[in-house]
C-alpha atoms as a PDB file:
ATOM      1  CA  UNK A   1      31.821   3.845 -59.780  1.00  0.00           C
ATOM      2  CA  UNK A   2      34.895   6.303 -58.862  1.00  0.00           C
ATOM      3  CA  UNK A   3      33.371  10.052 -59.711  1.00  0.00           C
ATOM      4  CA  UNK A   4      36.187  12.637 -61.101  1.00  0.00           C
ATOM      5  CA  UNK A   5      36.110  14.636 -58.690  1.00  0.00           C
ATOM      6  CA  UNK A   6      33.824  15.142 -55.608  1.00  0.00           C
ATOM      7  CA  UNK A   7      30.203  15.678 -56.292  1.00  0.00           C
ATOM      8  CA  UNK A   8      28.607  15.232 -53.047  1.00  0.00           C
ATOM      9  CA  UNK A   9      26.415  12.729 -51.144  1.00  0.00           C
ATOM     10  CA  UNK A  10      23.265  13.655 -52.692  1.00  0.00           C
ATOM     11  CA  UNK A  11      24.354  13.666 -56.450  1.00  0.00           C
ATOM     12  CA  UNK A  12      26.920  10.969 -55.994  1.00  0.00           C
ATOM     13  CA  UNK A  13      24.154   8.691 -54.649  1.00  0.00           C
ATOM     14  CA  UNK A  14      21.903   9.269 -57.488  1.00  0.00           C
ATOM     15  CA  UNK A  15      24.602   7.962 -59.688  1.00  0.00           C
ATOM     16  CA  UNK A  16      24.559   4.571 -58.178  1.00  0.00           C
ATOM     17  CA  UNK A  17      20.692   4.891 -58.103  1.00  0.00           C
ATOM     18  CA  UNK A  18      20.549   5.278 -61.990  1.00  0.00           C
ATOM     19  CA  UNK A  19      23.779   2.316 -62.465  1.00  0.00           C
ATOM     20  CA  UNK A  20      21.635  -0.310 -60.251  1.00  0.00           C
ATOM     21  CA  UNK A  21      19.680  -2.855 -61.766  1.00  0.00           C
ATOM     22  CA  UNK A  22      18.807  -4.781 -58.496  1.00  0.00           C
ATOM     23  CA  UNK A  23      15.330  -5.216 -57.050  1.00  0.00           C
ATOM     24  CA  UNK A  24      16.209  -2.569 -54.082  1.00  0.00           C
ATOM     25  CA  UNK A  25      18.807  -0.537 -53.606  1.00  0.00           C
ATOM     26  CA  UNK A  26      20.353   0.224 -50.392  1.00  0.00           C
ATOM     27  CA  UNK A  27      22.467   3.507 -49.468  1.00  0.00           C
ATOM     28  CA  UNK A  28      24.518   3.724 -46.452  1.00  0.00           C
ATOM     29  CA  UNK A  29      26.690   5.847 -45.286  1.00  0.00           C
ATOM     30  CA  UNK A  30      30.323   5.233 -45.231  1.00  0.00           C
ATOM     31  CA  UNK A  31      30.130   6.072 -41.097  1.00  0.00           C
ATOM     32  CA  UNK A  32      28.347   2.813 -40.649  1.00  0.00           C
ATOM     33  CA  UNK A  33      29.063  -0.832 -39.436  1.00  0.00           C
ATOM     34  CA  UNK A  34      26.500  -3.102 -40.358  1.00  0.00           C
ATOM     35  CA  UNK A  35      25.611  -5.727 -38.166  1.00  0.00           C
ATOM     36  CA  UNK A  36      23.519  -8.952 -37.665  1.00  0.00           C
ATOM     37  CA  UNK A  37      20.869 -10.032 -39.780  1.00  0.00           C
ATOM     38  CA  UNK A  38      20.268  -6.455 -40.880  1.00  0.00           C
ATOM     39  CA  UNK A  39      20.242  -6.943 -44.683  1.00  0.00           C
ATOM     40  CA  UNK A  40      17.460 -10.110 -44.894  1.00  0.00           C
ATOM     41  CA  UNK A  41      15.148  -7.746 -42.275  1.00  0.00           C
ATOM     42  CA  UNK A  42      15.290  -4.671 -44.151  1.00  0.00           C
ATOM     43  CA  UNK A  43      14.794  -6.554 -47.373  1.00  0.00           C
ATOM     44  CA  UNK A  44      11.286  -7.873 -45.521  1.00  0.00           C
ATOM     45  CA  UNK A  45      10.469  -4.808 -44.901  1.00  0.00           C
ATOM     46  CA  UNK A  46      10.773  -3.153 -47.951  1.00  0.00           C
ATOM     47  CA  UNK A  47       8.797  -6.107 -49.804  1.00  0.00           C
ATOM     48  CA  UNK A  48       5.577  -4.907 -47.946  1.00  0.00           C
ATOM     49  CA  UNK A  49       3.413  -4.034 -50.059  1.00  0.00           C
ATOM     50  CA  UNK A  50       2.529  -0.667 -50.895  1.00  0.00           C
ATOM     51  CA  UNK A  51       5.791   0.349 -48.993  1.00  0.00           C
ATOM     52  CA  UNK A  52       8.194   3.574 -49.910  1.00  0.00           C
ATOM     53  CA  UNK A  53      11.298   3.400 -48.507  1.00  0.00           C
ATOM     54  CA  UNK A  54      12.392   1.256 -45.612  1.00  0.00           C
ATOM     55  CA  UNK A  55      15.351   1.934 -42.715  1.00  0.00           C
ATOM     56  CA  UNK A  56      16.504   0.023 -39.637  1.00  0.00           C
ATOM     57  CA  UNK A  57      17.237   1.284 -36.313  1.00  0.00           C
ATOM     58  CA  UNK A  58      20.318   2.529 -34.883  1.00  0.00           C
ATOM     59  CA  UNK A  59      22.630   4.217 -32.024  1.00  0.00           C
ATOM     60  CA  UNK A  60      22.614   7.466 -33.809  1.00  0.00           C
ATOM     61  CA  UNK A  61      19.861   8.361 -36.464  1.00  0.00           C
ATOM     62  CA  UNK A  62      17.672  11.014 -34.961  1.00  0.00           C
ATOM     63  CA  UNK A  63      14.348   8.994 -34.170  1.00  0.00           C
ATOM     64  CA  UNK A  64      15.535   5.912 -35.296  1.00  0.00           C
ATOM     65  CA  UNK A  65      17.906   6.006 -32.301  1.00  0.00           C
ATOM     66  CA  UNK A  66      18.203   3.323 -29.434  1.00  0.00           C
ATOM     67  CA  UNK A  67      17.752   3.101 -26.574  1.00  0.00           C
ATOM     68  CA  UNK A  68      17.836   6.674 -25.983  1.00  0.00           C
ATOM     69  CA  UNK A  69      16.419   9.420 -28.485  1.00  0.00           C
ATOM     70  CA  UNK A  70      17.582  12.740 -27.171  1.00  0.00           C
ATOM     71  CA  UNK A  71      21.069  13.538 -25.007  1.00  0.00           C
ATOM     72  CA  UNK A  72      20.788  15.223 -21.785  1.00  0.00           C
ATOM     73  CA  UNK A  73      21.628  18.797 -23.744  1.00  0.00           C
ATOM     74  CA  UNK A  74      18.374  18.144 -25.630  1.00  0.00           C
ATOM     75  CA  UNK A  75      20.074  17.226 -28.925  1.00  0.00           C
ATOM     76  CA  UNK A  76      20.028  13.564 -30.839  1.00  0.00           C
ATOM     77  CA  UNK A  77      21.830  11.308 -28.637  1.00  0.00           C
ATOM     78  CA  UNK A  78      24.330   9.153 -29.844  1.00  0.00           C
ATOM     79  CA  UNK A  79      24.066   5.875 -27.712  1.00  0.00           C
ATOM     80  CA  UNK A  80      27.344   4.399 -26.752  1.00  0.00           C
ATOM     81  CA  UNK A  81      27.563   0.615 -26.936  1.00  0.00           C
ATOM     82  CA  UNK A  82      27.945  -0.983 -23.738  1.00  0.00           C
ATOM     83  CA  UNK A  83      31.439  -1.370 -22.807  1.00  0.00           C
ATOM     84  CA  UNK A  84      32.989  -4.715 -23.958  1.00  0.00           C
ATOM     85  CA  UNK A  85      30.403  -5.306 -26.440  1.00  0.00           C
ATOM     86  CA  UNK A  86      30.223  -4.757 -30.174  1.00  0.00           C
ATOM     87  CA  UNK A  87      27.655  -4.441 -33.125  1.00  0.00           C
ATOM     88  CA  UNK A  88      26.736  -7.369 -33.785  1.00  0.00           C
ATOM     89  CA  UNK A  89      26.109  -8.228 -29.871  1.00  0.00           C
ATOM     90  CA  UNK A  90      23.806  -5.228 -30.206  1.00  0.00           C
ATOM     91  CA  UNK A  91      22.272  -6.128 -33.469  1.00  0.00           C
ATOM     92  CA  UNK A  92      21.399  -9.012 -31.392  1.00  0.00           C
ATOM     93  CA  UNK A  93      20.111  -7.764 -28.607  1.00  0.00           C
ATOM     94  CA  UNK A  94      17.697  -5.540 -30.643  1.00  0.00           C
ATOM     95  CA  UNK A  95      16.358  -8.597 -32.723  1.00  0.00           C
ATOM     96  CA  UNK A  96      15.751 -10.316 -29.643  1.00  0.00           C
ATOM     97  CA  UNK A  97      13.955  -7.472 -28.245  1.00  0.00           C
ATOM     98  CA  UNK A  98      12.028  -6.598 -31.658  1.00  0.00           C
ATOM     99  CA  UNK A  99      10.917  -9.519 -33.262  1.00  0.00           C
ATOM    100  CA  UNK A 100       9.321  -8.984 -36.948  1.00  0.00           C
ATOM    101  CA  UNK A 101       7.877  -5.991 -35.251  1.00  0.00           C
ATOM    102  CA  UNK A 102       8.107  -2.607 -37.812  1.00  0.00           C
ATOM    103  CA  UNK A 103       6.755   0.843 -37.386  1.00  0.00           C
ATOM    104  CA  UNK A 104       5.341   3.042 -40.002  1.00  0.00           C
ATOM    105  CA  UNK A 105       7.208   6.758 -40.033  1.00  0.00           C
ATOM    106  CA  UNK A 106       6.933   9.629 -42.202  1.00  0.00           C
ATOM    107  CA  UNK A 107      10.113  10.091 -42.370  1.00  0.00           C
ATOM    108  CA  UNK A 108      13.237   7.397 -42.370  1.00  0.00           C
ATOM    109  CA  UNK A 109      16.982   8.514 -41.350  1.00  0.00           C
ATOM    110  CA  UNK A 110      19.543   8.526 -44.664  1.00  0.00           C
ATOM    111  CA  UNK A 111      22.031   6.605 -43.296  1.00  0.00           C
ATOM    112  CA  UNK A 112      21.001   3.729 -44.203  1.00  0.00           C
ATOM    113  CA  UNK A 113      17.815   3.668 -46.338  1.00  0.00           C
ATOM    114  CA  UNK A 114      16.335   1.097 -48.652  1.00  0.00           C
ATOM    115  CA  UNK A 115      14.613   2.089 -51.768  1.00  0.00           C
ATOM    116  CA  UNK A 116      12.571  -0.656 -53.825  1.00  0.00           C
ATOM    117  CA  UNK A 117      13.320  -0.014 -57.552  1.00  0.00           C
ATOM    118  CA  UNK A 118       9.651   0.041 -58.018  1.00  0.00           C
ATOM    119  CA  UNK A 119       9.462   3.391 -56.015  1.00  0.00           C
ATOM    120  CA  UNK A 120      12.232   4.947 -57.692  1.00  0.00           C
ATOM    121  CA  UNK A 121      10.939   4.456 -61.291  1.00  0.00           C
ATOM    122  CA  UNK A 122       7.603   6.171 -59.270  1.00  0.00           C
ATOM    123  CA  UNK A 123       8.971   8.535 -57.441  1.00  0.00           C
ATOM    124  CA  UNK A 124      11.956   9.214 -59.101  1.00  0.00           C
ATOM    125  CA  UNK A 125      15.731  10.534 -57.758  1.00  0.00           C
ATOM    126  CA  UNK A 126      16.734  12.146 -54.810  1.00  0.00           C
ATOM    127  CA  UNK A 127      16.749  15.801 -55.091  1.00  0.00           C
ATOM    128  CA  UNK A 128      20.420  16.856 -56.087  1.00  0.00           C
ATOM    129  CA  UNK A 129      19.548  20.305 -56.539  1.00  0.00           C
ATOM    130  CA  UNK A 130      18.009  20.979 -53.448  1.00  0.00           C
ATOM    131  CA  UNK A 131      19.856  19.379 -50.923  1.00  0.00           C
ATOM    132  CA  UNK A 132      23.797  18.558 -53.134  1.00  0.00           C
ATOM    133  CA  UNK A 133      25.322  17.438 -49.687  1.00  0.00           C
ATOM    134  CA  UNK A 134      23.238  15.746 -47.845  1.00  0.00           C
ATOM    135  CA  UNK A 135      20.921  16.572 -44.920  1.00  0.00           C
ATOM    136  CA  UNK A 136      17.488  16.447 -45.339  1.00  0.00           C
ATOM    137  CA  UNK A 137      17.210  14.763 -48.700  1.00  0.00           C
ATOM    138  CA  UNK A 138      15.735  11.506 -47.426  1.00  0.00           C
ATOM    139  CA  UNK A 139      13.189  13.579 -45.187  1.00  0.00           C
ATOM    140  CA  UNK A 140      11.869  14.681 -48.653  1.00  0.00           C
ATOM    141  CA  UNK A 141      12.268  12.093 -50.518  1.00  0.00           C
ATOM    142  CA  UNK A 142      10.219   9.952 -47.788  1.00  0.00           C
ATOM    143  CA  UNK A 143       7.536  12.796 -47.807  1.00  0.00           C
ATOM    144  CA  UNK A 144       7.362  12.345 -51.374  1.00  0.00           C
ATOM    145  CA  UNK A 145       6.651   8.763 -51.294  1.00  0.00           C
ATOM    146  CA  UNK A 146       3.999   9.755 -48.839  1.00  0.00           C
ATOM    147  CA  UNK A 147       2.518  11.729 -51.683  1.00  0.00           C
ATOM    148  CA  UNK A 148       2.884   9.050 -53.714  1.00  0.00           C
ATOM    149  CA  UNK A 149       0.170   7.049 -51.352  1.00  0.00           C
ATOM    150  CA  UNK A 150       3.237   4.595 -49.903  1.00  0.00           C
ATOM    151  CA  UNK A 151       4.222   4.070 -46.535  1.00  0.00           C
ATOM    152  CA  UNK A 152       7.733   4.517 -45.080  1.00  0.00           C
ATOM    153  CA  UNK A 153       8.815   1.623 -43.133  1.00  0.00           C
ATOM    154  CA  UNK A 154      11.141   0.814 -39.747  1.00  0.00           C
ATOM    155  CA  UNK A 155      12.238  -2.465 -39.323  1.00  0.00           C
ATOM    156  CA  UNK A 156      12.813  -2.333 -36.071  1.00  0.00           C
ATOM    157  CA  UNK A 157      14.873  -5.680 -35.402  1.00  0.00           C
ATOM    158  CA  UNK A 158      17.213  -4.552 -37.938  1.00  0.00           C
ATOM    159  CA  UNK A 159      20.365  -2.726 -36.578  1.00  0.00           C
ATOM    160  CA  UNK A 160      23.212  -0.967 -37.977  1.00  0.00           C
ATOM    161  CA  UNK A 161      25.669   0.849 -36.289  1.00  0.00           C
ATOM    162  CA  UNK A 162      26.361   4.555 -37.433  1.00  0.00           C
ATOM    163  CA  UNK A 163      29.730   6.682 -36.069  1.00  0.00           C
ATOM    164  CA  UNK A 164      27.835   9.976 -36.913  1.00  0.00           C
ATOM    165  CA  UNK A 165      29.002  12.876 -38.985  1.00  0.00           C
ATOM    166  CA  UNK A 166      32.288  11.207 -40.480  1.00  0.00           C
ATOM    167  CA  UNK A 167      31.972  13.660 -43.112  1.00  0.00           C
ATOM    168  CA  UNK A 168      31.746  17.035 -41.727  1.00  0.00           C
ATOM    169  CA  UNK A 169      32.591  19.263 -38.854  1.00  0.00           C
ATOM    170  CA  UNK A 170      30.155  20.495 -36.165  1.00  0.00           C
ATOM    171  CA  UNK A 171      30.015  23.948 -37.459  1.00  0.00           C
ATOM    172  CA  UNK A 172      29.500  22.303 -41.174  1.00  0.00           C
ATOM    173  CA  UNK A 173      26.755  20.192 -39.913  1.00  0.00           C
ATOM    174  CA  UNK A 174      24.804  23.063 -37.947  1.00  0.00           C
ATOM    175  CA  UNK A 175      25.143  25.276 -41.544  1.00  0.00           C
ATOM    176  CA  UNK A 176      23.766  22.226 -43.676  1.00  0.00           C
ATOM    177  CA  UNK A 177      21.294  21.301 -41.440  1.00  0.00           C
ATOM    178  CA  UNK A 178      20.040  24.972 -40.816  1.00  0.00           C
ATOM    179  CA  UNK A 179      20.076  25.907 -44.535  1.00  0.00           C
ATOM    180  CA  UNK A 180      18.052  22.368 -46.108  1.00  0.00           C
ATOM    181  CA  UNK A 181      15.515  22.773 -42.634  1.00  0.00           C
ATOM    182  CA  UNK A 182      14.554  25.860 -44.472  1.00  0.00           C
ATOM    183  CA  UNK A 183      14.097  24.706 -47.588  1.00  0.00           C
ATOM    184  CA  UNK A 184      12.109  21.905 -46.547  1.00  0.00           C
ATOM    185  CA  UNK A 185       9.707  24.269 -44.357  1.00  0.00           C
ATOM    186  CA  UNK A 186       9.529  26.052 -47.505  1.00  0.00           C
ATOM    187  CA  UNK A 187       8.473  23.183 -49.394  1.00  0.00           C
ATOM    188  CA  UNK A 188       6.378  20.796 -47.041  1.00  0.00           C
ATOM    189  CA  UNK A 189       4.926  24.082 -44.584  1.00  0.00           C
ATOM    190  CA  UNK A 190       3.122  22.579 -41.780  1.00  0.00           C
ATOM    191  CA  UNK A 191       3.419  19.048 -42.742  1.00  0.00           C
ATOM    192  CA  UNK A 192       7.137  18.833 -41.966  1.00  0.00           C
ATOM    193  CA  UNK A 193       6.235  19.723 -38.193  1.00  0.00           C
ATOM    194  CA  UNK A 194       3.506  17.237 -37.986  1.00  0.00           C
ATOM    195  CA  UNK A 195       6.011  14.390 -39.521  1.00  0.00           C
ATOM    196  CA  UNK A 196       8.577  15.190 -37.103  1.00  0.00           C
ATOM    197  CA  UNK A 197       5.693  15.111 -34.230  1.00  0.00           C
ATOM    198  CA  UNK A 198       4.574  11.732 -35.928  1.00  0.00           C
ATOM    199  CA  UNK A 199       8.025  10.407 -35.473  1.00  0.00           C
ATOM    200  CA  UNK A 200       8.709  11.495 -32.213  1.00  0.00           C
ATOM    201  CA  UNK A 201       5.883   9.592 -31.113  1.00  0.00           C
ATOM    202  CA  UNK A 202       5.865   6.369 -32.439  1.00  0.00           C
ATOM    203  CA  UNK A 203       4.420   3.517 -29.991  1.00  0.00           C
ATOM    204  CA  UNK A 204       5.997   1.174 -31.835  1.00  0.00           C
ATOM    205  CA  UNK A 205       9.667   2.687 -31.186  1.00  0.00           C
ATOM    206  CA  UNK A 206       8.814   3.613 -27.894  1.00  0.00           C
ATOM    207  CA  UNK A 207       8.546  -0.053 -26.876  1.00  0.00           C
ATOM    208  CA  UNK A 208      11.294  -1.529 -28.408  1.00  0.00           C
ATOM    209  CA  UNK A 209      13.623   1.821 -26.291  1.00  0.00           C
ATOM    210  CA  UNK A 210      11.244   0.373 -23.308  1.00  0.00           C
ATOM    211  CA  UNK A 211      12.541  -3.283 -23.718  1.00  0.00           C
ATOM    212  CA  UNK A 212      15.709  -2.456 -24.491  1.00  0.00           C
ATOM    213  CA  UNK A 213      16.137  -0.096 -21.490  1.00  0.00           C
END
């Protein structure tokens, strides 16, 4: 589907979301380079039972990110593969080190997030008129589904590869990311914190980052 003109992430994906007819539906960013046996894993994942929406782990998606979470500036890191290796050598590497294993978040990373078709006829669309570029829509959508009594799932053998911020500058990001933070502290208060906490300390990814390491 070619939009005429540019619409933004946010509305552009809910397009596709309302076109697809498929059992789950899968957005990923166009900064990404899938890799492995990423697709069957997350498709596992997102069968559970009683599940929301369902992610994979990656180089660069905030807590999702492996093997290292934070840079040495304090910021998301974004984990360099090893030199002379690729994706898929990676994508390997985590499977190997993962298993079946998943984690349950409160929150999954947009870049590349799995939505059962089930959970969007319950939970509906991704907010377009809150967040119309991107940033912080799939933190409420996922906090939503919590709402909704479903859990939000990693599945943490799964890997794809993500560039980071293909679409915007530095200075673009900071302003996005400042402006839908608010809004969602607006919206979810307290709870937003608590997720983030949540996320931050998740056993689960802290020893796959362990292994991996």
């Amino acid at each position: 589907i070619r939009n005429p003109a540019r619409m933004g992430f946010v509305r552009s994906a809910n397009i596709g979301l309302r076109a697809a007819r498929g059992e789950l539906r899968i957005l990923l960013n166009s900064d990404t380079v899938v890799a492995g046996d990423w697709l069957p894993r997350i498709i596992t994942c997102a069968a559970r039972p009683g599940t929301g929406v369902a992610g994979p782990v990656s180089n660069a998606a905030g807590f999702q990110s492996v093997p290292r979470v934070f840079d040495e500036g304090g910021g998301f890191a974004v984990n360099a593969l090893p030199p002379g290796t690729t994706p898929d050598w990676m994508a390997g590497v985590v499977a190997d080190c993962a298993g079946q294993a998943e984690a349950v978040l409160p929150v999954v990373n947009g870049f590349c997030l799995a939505i059962p078709a089930a959970v969007q006829a319950r939970v509906g669309l991704l907010d377009e008129a809150a967040f119309p570029l991107g940033y912080g829509e799939e933190t409420d959508y996922a906090l939503r589904c919590e709402e909704a009594g479903l859990e939000n799932r990693i599945a943490l053998g799964a890997y794809v590869h993500h560039h980071k911020r293909g679409s915007f500058t530095d200075v673009e990001h900071r302003l996005l990311t400042e402006r839908n933070h608010a809004v969602l502290r607006r919206r979810y208060g307290d709870r937003l914190e608590a997720a983030m906490a949540r996320c931050r300390a998740s056993p689960e990814l802290a020893a796959l980052r362990a292994r991996l390491a």
